[in-house]
Protein backbone atom coordinates (compact mmCIF):
# COMPACT_ATOMS: atom_id res chain seq x y z
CA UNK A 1 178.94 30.34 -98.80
CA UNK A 2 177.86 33.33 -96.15
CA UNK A 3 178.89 36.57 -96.04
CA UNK A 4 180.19 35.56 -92.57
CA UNK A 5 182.49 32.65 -93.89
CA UNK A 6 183.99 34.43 -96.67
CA UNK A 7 185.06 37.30 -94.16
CA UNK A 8 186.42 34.34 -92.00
CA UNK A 9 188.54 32.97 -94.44
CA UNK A 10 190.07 36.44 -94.93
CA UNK A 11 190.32 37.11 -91.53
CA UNK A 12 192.24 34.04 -91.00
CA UNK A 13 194.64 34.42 -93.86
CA UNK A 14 195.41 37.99 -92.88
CA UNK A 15 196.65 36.77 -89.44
CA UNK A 16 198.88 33.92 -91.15
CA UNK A 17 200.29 36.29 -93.66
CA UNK A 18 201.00 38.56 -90.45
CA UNK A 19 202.09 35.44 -89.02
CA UNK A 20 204.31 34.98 -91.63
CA UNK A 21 203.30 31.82 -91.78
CA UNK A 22 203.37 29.44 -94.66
CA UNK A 23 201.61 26.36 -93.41
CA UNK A 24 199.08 28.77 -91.63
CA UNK A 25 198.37 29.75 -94.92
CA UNK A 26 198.24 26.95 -97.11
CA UNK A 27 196.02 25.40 -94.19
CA UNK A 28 193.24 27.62 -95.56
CA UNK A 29 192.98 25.78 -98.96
CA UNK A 30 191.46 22.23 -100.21
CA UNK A 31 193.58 20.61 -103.04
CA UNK A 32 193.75 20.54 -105.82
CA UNK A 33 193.36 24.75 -105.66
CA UNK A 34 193.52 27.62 -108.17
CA UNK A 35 193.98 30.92 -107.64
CA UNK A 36 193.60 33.77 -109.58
CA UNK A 37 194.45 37.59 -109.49
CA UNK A 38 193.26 40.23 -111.99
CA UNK A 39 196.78 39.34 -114.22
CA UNK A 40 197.66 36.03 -113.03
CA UNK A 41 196.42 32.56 -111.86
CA UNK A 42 198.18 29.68 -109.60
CA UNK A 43 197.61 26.13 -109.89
CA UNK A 44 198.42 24.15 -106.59
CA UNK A 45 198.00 20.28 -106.94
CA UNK A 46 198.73 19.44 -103.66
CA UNK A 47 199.71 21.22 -99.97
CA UNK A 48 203.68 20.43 -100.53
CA UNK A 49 203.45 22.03 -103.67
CA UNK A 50 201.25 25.27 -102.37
CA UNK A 51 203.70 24.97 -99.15
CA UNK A 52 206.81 25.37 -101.22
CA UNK A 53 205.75 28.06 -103.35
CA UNK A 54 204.45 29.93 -100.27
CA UNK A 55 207.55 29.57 -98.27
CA UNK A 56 209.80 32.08 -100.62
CA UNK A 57 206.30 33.93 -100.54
CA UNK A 58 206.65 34.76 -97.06
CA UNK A 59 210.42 34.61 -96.94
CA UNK A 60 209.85 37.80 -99.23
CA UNK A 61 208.02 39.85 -96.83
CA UNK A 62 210.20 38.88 -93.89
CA UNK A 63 213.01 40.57 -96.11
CA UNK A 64 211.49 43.85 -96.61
CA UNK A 65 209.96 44.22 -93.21
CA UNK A 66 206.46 43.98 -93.75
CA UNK A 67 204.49 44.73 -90.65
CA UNK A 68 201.22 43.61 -90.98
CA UNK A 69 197.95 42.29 -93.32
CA UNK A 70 194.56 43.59 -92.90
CA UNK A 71 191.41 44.01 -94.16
CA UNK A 72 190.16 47.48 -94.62
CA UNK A 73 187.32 47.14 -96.91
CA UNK A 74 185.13 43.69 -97.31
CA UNK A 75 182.72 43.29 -99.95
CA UNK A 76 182.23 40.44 -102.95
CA UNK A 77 180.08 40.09 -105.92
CA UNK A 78 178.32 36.65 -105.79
CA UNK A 79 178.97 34.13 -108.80
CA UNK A 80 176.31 32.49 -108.96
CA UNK A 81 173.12 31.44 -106.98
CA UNK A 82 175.23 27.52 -107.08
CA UNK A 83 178.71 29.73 -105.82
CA UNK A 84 177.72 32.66 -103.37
């Protein structure tokens, strides 16, 4: 995976969380998809179940007034040679 594509997927994903828009969202994922944080990890067998979870996601944001996502700084730290 590029540089370029990585910073695409983010790009998109910060204008559907801006958006706040769940399907927007979930429409940047293949299933089954895990995701993982520093102190957590998500399992997501399928888009319904992603979709559901990410609707009170959103619905959370839209409560406290959240303006806006961006991306101020972009870097990564390849895998692998096989991952990017």
């Amino acid at each position: 995976m590029t540089t370029t594509a990585i910073r695409a997927f983010f790009d998109g994903y910060a204008r559907a969380f801006t958006a706040l828009d769940a399907a927007a969202i979930c429409a940047h994922y293949q299933f089954p998809v895990q995701i993982l944080s520093e102190d957590t990890g998500y399992v997501f067998r399928d888009r319904a179940e992603m979709l559901a979870d990410m609707t009170g996601f959103v619905a959370f944001y839209d409560k406290v007034d959240f303006a806006a996502a961006r991306i101020e700084r972009f870097s990564y730290q390849p895998l692998s040679k096989a991952f990017g």
